[in-house]
PDB file of N, CA and C in Angstrom:
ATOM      1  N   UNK A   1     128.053 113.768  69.254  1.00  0.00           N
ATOM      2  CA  UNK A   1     127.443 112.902  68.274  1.00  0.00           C
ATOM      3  C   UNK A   1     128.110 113.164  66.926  1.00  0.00           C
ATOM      4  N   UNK A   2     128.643 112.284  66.536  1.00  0.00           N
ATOM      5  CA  UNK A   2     128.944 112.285  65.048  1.00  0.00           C
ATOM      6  C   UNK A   2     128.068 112.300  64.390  1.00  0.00           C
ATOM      7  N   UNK A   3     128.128 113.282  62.875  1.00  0.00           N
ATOM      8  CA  UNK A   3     127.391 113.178  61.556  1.00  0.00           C
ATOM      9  C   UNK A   3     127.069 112.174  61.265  1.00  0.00           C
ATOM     10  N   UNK A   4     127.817 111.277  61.533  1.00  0.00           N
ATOM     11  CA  UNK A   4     127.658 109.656  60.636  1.00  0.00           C
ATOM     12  C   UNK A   4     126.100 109.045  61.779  1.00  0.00           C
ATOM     13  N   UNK A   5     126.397 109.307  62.946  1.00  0.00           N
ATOM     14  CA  UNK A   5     125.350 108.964  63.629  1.00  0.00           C
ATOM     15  C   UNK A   5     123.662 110.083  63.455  1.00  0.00           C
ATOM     16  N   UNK A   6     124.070 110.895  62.724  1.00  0.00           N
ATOM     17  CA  UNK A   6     122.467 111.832  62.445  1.00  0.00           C
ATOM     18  C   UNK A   6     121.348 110.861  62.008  1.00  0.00           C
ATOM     19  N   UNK A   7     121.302 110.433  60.742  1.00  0.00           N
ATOM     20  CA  UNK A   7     120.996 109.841  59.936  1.00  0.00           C
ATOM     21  C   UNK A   7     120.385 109.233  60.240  1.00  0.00           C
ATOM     22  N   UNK A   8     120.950 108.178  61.062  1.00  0.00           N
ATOM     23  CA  UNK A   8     120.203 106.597  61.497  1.00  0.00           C
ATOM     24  C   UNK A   8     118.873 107.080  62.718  1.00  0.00           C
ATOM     25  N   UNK A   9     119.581 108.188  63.761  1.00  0.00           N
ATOM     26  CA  UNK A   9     118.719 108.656  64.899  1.00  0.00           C
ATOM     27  C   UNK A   9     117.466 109.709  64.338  1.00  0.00           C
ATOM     28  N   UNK A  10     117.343 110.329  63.359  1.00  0.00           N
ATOM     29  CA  UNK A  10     116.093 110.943  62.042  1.00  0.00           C
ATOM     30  C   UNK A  10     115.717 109.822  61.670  1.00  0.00           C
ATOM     31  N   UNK A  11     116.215 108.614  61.417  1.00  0.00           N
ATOM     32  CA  UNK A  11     115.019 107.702  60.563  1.00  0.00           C
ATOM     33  C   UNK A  11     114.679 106.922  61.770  1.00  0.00           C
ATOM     34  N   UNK A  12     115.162 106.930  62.605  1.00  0.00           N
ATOM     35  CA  UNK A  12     114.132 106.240  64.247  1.00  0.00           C
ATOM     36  C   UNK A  12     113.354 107.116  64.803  1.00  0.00           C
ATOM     37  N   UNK A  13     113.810 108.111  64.520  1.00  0.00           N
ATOM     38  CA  UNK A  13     112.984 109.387  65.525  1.00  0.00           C
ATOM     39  C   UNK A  13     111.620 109.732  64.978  1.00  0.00           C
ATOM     40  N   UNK A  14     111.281 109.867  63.303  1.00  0.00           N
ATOM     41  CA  UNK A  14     110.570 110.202  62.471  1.00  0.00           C
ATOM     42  C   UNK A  14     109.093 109.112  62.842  1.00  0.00           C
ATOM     43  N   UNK A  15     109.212 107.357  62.767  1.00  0.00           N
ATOM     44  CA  UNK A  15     108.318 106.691  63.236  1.00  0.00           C
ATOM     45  C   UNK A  15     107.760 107.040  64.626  1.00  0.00           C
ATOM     46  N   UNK A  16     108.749 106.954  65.774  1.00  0.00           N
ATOM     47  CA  UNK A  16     108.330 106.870  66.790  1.00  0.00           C
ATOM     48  C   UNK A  16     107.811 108.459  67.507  1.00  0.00           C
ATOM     49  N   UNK A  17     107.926 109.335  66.447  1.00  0.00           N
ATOM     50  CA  UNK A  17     107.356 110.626  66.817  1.00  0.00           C
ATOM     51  C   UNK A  17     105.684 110.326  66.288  1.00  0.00           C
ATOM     52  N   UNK A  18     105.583 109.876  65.309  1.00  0.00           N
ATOM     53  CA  UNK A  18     104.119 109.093  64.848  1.00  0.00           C
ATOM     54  C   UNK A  18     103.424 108.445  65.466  1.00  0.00           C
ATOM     55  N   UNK A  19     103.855 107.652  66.306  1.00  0.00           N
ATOM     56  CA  UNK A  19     103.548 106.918  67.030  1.00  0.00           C
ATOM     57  C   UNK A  19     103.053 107.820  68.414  1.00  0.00           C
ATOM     58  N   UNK A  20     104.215 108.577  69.143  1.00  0.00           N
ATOM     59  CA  UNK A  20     103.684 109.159  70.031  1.00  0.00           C
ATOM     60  C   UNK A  20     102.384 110.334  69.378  1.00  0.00           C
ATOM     61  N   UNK A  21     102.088 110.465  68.620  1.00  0.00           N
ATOM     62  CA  UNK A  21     101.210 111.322  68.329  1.00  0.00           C
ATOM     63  C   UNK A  21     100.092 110.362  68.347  1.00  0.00           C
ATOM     64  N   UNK A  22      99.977 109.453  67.949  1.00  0.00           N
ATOM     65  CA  UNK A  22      98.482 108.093  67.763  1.00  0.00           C
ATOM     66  C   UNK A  22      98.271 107.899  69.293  1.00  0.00           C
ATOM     67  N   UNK A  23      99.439 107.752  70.181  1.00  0.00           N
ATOM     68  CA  UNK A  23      98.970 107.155  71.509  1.00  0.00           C
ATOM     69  C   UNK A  23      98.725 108.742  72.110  1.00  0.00           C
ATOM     70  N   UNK A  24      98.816 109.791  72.186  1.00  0.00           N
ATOM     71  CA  UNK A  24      98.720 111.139  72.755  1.00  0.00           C
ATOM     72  C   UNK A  24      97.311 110.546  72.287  1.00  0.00           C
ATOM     73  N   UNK A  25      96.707 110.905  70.646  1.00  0.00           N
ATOM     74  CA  UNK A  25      95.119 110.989  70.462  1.00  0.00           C
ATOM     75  C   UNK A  25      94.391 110.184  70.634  1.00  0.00           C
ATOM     76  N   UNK A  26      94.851 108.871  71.136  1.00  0.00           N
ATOM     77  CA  UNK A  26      94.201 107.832  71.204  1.00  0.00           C
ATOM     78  C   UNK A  26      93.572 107.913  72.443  1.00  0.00           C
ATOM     79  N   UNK A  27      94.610 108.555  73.961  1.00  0.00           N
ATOM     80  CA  UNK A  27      94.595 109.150  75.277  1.00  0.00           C
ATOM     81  C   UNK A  27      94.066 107.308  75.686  1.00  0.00           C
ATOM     82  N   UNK A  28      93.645 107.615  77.144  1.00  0.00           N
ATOM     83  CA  UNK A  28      92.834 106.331  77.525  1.00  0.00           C
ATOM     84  C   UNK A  28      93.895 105.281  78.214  1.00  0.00           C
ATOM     85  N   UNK A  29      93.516 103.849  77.953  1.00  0.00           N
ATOM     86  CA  UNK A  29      94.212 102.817  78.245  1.00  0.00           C
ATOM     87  C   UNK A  29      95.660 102.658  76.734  1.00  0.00           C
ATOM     88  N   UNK A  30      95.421 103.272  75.883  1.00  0.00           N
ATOM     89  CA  UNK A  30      96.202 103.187  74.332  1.00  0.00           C
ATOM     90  C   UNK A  30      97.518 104.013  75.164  1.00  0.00           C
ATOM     91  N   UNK A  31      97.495 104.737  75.802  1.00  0.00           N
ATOM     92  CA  UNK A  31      98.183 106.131  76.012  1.00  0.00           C
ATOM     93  C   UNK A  31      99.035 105.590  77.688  1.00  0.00           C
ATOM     94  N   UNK A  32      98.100 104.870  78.633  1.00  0.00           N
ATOM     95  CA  UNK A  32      98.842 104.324  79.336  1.00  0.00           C
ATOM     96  C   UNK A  32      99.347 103.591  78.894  1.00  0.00           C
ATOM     97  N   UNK A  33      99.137 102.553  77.837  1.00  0.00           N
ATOM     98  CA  UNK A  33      99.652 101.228  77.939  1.00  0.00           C
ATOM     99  C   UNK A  33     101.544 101.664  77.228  1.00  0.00           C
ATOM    100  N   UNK A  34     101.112 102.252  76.405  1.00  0.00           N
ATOM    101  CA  UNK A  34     101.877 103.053  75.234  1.00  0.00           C
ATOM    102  C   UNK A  34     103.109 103.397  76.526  1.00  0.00           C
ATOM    103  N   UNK A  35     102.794 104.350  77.579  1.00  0.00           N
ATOM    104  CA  UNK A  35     103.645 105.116  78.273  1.00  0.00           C
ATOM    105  C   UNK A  35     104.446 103.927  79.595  1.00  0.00           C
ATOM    106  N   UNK A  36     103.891 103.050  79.778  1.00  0.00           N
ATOM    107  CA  UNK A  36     104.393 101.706  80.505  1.00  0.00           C
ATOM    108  C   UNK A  36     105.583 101.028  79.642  1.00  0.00           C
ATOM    109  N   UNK A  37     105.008 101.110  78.031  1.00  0.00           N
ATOM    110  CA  UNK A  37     106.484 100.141  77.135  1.00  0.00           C
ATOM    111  C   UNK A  37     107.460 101.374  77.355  1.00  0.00           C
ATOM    112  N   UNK A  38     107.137 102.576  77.206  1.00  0.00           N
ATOM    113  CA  UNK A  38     108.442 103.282  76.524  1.00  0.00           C
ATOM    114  C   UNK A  38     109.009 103.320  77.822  1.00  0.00           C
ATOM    115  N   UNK A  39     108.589 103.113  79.203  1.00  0.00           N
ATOM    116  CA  UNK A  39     108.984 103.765  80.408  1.00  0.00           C
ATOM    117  C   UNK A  39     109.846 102.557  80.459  1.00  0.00           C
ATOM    118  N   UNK A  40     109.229 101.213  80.245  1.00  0.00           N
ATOM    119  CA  UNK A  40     110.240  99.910  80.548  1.00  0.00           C
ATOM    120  C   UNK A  40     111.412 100.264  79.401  1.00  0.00           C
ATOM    121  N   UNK A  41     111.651 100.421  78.125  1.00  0.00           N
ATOM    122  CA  UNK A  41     112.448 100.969  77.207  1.00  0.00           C
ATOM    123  C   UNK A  41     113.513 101.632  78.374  1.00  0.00           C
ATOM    124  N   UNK A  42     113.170 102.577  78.937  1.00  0.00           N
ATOM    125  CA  UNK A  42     114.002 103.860  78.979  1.00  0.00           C
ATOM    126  C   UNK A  42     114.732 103.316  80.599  1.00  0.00           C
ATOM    127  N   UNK A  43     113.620 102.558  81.504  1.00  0.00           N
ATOM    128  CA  UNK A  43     114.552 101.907  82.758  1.00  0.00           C
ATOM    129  C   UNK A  43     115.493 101.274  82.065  1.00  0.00           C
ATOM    130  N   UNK A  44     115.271 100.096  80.981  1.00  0.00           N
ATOM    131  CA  UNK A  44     116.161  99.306  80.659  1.00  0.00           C
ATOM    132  C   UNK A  44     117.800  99.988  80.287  1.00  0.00           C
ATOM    133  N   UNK A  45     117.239 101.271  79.483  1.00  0.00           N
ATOM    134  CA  UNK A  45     119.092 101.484  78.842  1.00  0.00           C
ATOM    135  C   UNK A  45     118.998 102.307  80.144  1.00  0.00           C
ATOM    136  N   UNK A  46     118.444 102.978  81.124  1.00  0.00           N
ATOM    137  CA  UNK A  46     119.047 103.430  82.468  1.00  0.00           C
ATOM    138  C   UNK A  46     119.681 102.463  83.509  1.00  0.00           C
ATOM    139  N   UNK A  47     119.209 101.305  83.654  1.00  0.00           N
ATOM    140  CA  UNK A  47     119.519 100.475  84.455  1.00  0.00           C
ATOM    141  C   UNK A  47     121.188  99.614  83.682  1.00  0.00           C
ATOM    142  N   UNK A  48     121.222  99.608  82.466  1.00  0.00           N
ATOM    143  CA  UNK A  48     122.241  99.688  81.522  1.00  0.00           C
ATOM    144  C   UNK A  48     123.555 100.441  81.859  1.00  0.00           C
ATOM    145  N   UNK A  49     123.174 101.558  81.958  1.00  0.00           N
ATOM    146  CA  UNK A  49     123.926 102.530  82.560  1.00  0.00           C
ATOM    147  C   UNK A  49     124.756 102.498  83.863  1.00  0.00           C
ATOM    148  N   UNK A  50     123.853 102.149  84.563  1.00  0.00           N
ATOM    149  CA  UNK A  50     124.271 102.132  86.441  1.00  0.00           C
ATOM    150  C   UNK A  50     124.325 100.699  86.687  1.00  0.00           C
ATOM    151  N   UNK A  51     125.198 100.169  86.135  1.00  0.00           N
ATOM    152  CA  UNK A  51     124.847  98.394  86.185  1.00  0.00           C
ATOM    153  C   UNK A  51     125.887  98.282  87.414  1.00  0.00           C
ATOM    154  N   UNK A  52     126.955  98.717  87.480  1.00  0.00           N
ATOM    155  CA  UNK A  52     127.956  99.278  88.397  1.00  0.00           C
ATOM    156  C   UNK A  52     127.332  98.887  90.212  1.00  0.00           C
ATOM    157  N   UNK A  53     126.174 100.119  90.041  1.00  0.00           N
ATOM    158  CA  UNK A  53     125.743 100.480  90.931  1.00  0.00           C
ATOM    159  C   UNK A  53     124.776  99.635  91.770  1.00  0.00           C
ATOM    160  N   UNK A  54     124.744  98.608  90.886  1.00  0.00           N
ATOM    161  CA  UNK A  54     123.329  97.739  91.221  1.00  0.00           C
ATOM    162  C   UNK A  54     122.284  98.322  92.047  1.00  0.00           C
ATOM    163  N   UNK A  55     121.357  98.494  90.766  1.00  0.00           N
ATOM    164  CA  UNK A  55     120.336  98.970  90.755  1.00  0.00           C
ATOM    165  C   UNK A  55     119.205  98.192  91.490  1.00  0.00           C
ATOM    166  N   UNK A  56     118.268  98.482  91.983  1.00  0.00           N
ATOM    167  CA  UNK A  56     116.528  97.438  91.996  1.00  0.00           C
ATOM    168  C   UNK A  56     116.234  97.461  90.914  1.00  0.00           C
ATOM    169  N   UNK A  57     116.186  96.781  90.029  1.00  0.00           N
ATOM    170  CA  UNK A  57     115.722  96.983  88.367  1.00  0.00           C
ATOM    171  C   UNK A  57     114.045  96.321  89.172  1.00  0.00           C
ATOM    172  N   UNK A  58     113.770  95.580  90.107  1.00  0.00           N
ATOM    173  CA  UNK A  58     112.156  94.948  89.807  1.00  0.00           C
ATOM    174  C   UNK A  58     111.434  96.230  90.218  1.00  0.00           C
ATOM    175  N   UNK A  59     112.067  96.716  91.417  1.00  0.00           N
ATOM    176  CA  UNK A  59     111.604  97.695  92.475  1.00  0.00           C
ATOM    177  C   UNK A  59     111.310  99.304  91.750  1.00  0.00           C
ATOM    178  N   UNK A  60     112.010  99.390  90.744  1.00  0.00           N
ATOM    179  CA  UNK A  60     112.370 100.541  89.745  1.00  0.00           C
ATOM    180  C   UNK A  60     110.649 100.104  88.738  1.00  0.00           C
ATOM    181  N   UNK A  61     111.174  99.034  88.058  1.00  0.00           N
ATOM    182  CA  UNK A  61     109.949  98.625  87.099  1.00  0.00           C
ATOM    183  C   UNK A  61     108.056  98.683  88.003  1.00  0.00           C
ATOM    184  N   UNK A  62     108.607  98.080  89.116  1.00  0.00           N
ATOM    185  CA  UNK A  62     106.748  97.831  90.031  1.00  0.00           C
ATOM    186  C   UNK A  62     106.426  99.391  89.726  1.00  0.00           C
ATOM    187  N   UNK A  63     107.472 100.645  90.274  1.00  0.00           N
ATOM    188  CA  UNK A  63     107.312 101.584  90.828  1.00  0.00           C
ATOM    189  C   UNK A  63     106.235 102.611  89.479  1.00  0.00           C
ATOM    190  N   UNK A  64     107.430 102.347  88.229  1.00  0.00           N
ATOM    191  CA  UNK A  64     106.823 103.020  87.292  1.00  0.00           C
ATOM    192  C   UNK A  64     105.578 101.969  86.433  1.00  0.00           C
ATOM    193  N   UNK A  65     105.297 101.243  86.936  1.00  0.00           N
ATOM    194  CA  UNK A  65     103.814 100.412  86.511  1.00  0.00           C
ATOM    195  C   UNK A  65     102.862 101.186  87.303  1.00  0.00           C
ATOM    196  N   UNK A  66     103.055 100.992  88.553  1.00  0.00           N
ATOM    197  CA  UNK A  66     102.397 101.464  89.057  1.00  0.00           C
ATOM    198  C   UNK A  66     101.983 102.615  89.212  1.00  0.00           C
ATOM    199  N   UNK A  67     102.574 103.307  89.312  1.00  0.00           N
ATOM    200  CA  UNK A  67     102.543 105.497  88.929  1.00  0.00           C
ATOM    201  C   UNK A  67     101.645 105.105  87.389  1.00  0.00           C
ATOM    202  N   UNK A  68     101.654 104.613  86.348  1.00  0.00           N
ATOM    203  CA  UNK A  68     101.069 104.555  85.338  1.00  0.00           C
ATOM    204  C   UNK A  68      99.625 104.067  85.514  1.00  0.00           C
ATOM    205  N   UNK A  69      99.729 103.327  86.292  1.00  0.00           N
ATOM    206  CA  UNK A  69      97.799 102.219  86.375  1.00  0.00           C
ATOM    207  C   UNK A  69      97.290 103.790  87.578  1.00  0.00           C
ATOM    208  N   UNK A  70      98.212 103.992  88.333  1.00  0.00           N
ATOM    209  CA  UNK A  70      97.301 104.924  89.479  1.00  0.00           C
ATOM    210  C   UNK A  70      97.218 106.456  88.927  1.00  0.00           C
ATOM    211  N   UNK A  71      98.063 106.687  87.424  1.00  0.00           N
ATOM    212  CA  UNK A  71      97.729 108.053  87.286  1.00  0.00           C
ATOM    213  C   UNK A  71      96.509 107.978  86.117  1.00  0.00           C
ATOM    214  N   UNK A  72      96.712 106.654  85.384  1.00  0.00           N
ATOM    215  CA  UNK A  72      95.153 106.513  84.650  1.00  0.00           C
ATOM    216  C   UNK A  72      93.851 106.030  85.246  1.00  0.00           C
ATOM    217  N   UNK A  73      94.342 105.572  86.610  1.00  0.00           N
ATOM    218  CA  UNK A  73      92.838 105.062  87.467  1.00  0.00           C
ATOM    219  C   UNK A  73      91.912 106.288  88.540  1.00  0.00           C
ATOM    220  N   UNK A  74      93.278 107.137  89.068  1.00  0.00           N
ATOM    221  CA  UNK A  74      92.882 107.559  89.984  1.00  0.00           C
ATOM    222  C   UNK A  74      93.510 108.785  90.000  1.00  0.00           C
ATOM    223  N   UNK A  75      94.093 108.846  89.096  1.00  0.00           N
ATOM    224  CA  UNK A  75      95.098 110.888  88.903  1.00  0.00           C
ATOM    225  C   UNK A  75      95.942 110.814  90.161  1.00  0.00           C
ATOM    226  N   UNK A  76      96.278 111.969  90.507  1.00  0.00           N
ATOM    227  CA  UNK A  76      97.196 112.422  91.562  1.00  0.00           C
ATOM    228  C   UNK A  76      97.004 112.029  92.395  1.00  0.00           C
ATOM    229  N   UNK A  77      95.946 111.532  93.045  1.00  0.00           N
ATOM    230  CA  UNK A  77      95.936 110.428  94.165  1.00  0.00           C
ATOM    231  C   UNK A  77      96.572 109.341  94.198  1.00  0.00           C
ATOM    232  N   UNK A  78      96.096 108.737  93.249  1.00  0.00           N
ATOM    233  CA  UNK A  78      96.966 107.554  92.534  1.00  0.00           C
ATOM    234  C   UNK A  78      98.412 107.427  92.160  1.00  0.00           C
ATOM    235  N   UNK A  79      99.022 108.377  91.652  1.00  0.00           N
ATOM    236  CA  UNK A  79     100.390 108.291  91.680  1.00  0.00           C
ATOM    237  C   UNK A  79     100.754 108.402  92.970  1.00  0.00           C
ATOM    238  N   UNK A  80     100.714 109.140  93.506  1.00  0.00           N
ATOM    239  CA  UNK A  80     100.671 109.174  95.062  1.00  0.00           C
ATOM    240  C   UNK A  80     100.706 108.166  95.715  1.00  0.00           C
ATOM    241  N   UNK A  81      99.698 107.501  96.190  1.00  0.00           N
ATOM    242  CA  UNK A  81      99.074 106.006  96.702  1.00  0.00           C
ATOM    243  C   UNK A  81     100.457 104.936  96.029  1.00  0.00           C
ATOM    244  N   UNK A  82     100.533 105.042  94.319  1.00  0.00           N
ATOM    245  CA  UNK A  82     101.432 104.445  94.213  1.00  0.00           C
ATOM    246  C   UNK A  82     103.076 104.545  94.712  1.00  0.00           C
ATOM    247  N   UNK A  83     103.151 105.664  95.014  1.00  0.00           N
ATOM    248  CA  UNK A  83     104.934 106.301  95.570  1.00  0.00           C
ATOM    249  C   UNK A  83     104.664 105.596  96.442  1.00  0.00           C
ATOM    250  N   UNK A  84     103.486 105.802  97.516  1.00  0.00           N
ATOM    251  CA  UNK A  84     104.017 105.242  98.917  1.00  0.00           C
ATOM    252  C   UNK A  84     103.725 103.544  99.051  1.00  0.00           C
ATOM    253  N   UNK A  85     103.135 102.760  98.298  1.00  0.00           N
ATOM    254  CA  UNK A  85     103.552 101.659  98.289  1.00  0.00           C
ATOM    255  C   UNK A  85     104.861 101.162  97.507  1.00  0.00           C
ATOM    256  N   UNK A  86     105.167 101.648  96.749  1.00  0.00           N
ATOM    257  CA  UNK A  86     106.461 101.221  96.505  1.00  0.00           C
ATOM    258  C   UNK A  86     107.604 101.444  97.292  1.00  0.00           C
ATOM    259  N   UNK A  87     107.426 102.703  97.771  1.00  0.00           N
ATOM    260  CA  UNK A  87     108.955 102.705  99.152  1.00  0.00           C
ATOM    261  C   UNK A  87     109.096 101.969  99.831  1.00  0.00           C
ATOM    262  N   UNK A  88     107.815 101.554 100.835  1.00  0.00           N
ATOM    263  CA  UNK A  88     108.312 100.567 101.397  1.00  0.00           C
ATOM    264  C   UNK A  88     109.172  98.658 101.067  1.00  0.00           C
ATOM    265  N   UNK A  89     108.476  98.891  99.308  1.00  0.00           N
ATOM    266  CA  UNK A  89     109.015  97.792  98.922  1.00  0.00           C
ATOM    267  C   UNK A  89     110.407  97.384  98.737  1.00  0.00           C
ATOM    268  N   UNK A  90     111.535  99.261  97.744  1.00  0.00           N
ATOM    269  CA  UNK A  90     112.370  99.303  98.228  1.00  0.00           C
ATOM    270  C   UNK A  90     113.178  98.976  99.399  1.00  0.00           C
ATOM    271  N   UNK A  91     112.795  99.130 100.598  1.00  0.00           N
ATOM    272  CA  UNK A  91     113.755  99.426 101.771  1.00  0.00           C
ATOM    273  C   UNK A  91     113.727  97.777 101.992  1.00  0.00           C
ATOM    274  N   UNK A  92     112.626  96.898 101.617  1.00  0.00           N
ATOM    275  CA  UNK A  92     112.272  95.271 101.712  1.00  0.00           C
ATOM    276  C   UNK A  92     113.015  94.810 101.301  1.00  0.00           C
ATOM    277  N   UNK A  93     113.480  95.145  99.529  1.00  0.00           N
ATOM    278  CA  UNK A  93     114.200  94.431  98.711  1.00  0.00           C
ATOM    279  C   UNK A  93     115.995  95.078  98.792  1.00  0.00           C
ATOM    280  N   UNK A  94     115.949  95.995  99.786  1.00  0.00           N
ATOM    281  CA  UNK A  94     117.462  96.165 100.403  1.00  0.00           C
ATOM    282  C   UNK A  94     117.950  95.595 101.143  1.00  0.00           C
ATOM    283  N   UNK A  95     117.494  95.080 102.338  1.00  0.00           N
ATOM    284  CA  UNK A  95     116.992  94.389 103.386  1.00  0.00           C
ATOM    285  C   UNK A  95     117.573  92.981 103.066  1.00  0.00           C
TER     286      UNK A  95
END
């Protein structure tokens, strides 16, 4: 990383560290909903990345919606419950 690039990544980092602190105390549906955008954020520049590779970008996105609604509905069951419906969706959308 260049110096020239510090600068700009401190004055993005500074809000969105604020932010994660409001949705941490807010906890709840604020805190899932919060952790669903940044997760779509972070598939997007990953799927960015491996564009090469062609990715499942829908199959990728259901997967981490879902791990999010089943770890605020139902905890570790729920993420769970959610892994194993999404695999099979994978192997569908390979298919």
């Amino acid at each position: 990383m260049n110096r020239s690039d510090l600068l700009p990544r401190i004055l993005v980092a500074i809000p969105l560290a604020v932010l994660a602190c409001v949705m941490i105390a807010a906890g709840g549906w604020v805190f899932t909903i919060g952790l669903v955008l940044v997760g779509f954020l972070c598939l997007h520049e990953f799927y960015e990345l491996v564009e090469a590779r062609r990715p499942l970008r829908i199959v990728g996105l259901i997967a981490m919606v879902s791990v999010a609604l089943g770890a605020h509905l139902a905890g570790t069951s729920g993420v769970l419950a959610a892994a194993w419906v999404t695999l099979p969706l994978m192997f569908v959308t390979v298919a």
